[in-house]
PDB file of N, CA and C in Angstrom:
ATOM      1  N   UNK A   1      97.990  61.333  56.709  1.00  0.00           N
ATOM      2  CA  UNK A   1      96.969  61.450  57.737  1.00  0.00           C
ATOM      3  C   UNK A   1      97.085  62.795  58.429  1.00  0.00           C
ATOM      4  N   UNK A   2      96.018  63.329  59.067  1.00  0.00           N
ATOM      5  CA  UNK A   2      96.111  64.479  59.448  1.00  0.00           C
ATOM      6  C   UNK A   2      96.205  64.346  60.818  1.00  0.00           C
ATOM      7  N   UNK A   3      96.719  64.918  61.795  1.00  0.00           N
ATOM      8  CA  UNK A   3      97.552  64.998  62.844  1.00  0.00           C
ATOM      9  C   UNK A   3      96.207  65.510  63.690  1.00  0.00           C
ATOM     10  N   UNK A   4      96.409  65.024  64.998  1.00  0.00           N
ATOM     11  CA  UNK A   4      95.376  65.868  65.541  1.00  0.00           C
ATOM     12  C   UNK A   4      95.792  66.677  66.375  1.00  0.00           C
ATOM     13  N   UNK A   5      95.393  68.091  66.286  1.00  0.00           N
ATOM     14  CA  UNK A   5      95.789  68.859  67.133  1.00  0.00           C
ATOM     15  C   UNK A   5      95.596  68.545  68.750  1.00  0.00           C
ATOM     16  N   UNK A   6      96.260  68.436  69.855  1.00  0.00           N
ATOM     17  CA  UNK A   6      96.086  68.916  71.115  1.00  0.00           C
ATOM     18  C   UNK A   6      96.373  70.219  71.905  1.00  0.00           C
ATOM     19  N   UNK A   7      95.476  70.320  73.139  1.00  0.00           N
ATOM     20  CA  UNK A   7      95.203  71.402  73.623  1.00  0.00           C
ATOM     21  C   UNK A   7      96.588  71.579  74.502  1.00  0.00           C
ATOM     22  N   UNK A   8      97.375  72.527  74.453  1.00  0.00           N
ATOM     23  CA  UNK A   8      98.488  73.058  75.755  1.00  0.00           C
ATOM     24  C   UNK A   8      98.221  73.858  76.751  1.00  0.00           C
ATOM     25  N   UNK A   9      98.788  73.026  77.693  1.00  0.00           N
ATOM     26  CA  UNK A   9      98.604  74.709  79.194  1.00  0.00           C
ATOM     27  C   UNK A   9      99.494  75.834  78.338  1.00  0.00           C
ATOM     28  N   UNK A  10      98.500  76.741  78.280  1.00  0.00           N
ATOM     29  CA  UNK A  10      99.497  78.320  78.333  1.00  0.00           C
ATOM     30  C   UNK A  10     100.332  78.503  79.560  1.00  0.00           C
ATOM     31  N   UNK A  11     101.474  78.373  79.839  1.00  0.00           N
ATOM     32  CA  UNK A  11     102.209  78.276  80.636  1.00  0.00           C
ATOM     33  C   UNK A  11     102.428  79.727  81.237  1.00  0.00           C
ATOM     34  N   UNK A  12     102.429  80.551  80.511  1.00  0.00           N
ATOM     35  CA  UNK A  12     102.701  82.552  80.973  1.00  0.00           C
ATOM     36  C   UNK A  12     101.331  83.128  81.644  1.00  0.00           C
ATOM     37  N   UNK A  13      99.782  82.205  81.247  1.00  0.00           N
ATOM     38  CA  UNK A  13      98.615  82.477  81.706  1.00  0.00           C
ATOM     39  C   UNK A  13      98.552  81.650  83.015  1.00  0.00           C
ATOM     40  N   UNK A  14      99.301  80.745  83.199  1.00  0.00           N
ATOM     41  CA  UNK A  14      99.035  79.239  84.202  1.00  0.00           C
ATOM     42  C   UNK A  14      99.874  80.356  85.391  1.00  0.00           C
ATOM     43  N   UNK A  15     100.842  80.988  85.074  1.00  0.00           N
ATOM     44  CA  UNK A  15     101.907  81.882  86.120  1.00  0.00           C
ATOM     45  C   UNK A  15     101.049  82.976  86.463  1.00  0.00           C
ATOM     46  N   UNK A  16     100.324  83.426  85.595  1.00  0.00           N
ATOM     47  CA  UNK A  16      99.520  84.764  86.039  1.00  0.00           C
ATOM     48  C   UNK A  16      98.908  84.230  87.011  1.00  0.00           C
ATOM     49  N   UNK A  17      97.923  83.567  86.722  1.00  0.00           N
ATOM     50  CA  UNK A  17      96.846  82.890  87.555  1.00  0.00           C
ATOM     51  C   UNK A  17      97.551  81.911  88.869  1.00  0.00           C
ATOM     52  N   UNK A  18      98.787  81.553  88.922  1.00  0.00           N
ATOM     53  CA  UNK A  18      99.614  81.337  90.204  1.00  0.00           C
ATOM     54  C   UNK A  18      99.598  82.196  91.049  1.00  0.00           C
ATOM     55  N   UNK A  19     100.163  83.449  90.643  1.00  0.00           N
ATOM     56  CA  UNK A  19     100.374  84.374  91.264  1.00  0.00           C
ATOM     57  C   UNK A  19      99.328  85.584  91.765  1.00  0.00           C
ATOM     58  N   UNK A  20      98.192  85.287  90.980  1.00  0.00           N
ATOM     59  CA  UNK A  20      96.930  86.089  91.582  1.00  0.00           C
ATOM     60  C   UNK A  20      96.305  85.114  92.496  1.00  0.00           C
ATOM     61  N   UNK A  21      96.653  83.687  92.869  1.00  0.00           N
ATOM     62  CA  UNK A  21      95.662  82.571  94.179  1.00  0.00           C
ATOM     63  C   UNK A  21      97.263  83.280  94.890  1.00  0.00           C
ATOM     64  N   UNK A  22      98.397  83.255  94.725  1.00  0.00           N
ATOM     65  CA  UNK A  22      99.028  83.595  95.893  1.00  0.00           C
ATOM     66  C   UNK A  22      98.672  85.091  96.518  1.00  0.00           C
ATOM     67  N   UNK A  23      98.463  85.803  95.566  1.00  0.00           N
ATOM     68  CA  UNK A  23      98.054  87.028  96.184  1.00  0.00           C
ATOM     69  C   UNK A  23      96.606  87.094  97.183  1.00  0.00           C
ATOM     70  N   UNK A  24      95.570  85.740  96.699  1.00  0.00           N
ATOM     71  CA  UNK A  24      94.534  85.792  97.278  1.00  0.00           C
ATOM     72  C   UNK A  24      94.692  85.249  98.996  1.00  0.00           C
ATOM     73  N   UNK A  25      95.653  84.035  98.849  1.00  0.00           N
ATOM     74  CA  UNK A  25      96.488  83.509  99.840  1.00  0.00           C
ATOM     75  C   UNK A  25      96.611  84.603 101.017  1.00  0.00           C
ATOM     76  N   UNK A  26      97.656  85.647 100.850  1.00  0.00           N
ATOM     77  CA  UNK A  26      98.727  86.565 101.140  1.00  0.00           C
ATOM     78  C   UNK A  26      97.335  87.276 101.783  1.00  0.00           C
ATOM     79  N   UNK A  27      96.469  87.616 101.024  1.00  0.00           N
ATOM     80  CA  UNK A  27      95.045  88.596 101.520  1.00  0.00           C
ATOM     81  C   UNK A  27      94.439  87.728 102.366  1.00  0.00           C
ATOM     82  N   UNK A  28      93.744  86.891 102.703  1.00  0.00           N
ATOM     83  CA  UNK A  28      92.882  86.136 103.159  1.00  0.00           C
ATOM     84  C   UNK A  28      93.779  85.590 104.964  1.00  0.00           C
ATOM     85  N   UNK A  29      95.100  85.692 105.177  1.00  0.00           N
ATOM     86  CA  UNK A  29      95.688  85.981 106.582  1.00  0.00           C
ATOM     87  C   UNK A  29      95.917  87.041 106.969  1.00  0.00           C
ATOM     88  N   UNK A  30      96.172  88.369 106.003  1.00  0.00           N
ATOM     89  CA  UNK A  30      96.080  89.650 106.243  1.00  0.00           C
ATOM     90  C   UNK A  30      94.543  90.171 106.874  1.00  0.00           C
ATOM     91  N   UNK A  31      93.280  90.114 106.017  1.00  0.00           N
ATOM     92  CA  UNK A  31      92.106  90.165 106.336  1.00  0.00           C
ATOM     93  C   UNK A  31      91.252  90.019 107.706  1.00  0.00           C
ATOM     94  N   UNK A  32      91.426  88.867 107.957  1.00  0.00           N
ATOM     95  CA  UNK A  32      91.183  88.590 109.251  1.00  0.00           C
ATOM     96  C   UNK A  32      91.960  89.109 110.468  1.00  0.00           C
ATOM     97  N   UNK A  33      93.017  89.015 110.339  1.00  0.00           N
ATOM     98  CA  UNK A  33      93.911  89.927 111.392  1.00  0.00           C
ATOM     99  C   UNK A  33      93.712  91.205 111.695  1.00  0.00           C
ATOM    100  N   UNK A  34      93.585  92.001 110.469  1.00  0.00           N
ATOM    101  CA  UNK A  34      92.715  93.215 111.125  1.00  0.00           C
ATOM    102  C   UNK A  34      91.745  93.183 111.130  1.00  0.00           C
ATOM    103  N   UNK A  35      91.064  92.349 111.002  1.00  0.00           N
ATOM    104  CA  UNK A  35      89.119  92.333 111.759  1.00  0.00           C
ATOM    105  C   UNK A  35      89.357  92.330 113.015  1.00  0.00           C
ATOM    106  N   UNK A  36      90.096  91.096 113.570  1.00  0.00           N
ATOM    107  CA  UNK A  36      90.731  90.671 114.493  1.00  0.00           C
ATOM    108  C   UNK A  36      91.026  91.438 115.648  1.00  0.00           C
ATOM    109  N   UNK A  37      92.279  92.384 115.038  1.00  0.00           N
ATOM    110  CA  UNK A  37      92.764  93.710 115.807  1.00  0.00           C
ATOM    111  C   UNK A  37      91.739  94.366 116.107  1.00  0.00           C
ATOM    112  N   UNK A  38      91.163  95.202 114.888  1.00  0.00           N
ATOM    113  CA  UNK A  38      90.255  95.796 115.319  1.00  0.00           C
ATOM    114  C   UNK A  38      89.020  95.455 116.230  1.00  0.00           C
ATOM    115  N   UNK A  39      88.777  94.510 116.435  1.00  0.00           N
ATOM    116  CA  UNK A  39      87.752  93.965 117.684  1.00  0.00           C
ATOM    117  C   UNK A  39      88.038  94.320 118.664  1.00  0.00           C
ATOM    118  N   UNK A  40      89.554  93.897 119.200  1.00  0.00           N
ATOM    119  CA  UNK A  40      90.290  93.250 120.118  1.00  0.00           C
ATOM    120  C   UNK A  40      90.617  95.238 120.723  1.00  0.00           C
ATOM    121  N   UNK A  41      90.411  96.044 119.870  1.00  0.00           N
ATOM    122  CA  UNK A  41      90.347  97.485 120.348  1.00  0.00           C
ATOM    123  C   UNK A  41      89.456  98.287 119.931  1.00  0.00           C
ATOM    124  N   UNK A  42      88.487  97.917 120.075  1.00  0.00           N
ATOM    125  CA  UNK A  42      87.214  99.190 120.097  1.00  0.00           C
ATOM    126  C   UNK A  42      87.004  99.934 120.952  1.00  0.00           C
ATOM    127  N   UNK A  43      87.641 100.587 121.588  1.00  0.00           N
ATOM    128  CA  UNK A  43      87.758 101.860 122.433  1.00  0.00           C
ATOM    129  C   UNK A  43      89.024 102.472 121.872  1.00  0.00           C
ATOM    130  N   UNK A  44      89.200 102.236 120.854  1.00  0.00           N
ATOM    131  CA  UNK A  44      90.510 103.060 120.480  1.00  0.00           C
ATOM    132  C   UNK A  44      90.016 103.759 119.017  1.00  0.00           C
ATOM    133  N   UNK A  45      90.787 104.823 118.911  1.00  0.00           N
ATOM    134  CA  UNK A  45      89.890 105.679 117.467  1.00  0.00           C
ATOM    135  C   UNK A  45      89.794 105.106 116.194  1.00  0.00           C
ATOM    136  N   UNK A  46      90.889 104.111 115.993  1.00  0.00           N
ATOM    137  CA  UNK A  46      91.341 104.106 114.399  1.00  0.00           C
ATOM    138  C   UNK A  46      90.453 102.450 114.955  1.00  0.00           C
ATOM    139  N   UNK A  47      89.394 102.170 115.184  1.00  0.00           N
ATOM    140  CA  UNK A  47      88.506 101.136 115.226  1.00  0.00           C
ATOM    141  C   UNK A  47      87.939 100.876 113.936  1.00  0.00           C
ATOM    142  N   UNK A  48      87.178 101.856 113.654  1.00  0.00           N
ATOM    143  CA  UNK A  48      86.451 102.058 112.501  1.00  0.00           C
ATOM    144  C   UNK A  48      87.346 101.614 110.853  1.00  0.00           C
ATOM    145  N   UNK A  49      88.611 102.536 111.147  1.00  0.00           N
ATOM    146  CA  UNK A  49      88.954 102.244 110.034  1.00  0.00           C
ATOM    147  C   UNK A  49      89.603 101.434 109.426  1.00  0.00           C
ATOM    148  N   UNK A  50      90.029 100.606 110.603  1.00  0.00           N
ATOM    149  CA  UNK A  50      91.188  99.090 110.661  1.00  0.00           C
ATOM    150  C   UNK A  50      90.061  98.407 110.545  1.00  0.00           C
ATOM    151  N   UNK A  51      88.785  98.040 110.690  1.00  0.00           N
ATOM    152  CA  UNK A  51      87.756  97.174 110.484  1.00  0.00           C
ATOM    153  C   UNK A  51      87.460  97.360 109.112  1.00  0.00           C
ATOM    154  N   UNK A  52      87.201  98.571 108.437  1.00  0.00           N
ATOM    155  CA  UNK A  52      87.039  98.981 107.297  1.00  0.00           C
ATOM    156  C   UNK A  52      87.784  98.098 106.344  1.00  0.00           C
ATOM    157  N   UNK A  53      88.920  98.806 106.625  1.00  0.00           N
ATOM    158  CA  UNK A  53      90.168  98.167 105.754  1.00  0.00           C
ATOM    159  C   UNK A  53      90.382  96.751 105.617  1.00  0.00           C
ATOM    160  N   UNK A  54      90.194  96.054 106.777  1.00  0.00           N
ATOM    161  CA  UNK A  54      89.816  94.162 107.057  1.00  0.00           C
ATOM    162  C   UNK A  54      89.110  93.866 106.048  1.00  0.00           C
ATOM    163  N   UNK A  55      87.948  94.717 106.570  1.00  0.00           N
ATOM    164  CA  UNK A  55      86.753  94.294 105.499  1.00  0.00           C
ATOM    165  C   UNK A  55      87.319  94.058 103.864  1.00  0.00           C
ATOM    166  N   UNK A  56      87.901  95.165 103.418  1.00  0.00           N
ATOM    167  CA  UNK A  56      88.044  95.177 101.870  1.00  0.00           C
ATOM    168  C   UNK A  56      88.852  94.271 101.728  1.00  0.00           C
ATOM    169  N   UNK A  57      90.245  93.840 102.318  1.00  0.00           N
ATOM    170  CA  UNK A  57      91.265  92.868 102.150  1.00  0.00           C
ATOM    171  C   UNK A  57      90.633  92.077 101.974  1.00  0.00           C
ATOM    172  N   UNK A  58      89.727  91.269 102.910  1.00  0.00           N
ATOM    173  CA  UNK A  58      89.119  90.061 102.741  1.00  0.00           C
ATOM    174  C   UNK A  58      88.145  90.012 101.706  1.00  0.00           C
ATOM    175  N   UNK A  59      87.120  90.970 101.175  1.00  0.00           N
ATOM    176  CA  UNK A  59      86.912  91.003  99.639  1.00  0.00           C
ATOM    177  C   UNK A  59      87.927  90.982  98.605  1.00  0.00           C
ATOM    178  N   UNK A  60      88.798  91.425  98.766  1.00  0.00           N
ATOM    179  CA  UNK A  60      89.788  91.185  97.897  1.00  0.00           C
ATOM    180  C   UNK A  60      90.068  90.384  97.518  1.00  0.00           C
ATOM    181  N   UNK A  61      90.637  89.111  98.762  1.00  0.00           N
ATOM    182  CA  UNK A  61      90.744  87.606  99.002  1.00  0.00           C
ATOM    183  C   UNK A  61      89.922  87.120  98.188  1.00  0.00           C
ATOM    184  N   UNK A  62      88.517  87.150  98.162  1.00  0.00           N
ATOM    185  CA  UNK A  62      87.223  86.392  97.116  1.00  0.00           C
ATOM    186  C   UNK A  62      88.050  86.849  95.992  1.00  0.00           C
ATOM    187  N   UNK A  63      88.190  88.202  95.790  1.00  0.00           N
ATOM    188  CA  UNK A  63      88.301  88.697  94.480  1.00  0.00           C
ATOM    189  C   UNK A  63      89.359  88.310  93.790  1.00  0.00           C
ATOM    190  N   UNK A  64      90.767  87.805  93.880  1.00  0.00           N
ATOM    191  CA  UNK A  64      91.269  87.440  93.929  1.00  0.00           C
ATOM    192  C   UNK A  64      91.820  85.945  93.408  1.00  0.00           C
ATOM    193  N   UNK A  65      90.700  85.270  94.433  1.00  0.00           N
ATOM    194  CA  UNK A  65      91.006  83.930  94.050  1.00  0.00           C
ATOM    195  C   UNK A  65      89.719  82.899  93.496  1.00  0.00           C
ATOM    196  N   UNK A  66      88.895  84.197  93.020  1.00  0.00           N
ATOM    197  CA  UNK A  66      88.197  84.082  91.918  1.00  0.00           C
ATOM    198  C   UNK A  66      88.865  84.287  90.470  1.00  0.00           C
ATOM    199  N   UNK A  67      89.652  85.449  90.481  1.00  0.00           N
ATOM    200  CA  UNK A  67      89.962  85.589  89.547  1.00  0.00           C
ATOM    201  C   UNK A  67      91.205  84.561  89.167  1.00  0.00           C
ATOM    202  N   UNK A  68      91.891  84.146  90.060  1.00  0.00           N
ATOM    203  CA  UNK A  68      92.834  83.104  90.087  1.00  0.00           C
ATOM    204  C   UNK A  68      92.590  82.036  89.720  1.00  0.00           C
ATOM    205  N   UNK A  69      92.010  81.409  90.075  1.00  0.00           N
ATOM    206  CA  UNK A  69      91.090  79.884  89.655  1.00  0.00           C
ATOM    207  C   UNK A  69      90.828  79.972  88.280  1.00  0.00           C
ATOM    208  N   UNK A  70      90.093  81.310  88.124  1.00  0.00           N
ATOM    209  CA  UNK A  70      89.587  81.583  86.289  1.00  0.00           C
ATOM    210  C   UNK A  70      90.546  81.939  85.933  1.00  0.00           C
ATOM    211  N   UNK A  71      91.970  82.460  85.485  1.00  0.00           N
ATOM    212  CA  UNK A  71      92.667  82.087  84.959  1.00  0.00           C
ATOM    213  C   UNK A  71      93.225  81.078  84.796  1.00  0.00           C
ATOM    214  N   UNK A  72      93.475  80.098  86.137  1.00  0.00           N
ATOM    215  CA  UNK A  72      94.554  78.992  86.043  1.00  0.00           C
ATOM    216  C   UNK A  72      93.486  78.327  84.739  1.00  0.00           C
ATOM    217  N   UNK A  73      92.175  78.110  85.066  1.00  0.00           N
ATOM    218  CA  UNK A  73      90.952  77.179  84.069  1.00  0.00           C
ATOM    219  C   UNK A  73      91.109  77.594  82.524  1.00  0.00           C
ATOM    220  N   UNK A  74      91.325  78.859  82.474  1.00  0.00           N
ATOM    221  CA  UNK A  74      91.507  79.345  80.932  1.00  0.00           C
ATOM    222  C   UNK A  74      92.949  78.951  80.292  1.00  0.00           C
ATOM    223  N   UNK A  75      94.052  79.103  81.164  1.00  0.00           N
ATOM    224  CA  UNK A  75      95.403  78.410  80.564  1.00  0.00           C
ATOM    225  C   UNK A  75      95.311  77.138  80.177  1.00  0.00           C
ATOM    226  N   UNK A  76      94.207  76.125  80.825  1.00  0.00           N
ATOM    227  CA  UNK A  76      94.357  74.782  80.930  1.00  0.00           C
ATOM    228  C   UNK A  76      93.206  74.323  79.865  1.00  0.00           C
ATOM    229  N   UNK A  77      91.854  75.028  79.705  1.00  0.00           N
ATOM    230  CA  UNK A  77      91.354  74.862  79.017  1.00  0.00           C
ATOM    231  C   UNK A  77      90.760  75.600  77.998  1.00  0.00           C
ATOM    232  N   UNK A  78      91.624  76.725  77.928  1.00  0.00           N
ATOM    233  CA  UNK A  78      91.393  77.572  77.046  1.00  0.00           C
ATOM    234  C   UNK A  78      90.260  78.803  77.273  1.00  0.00           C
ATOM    235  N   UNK A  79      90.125  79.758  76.531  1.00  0.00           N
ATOM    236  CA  UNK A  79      88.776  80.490  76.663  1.00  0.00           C
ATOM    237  C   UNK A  79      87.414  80.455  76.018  1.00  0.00           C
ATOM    238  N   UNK A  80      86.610  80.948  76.786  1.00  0.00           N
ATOM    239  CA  UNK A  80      85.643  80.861  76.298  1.00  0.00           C
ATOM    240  C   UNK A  80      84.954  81.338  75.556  1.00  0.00           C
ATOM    241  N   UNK A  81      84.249  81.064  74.246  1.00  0.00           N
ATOM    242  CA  UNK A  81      83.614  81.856  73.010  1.00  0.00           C
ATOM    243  C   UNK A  81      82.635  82.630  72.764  1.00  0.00           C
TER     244      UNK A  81
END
């Protein structure tokens, strides 16, 4: 009889994709804090660019744990054709 194959977590792709939602994690309390800051001092010069910088962290965060999620999904269910 012929055996049927089953599907495995890629376990080295399942770690990538761990470690890019922790990185999204790590961004997404960073992010806000300097939005945060920077509010909390707009009469001070570096306003502009600590808001700036908020800003991108917290895109990052999306970016991140978008890309995180879609890996952990591809270790678990493979890729797509």
């Amino acid at each position: 009889m012929k055996e049927a194959k089953t599907k495995h977590t890629d376990k080295d792709l399942l770690i990538t994709g761990i470690k890019k939602m922790a990185l999204s994690v790590l961004t997404m309390f960073i992010g806000p804090t300097l939005i945060y800051i920077a509010f909390s001092n707009q009469e001070k010069p570096l306003y502009i660019p600590i808001l700036a910088l908020g800003i991108a962290v917290c895109t990052a965060a999306i970016y991140f744990a978008f890309k995180g999620i879609n890996t952990i999904m591809d270790s678990m269910f493979g890729k797509k054709k």
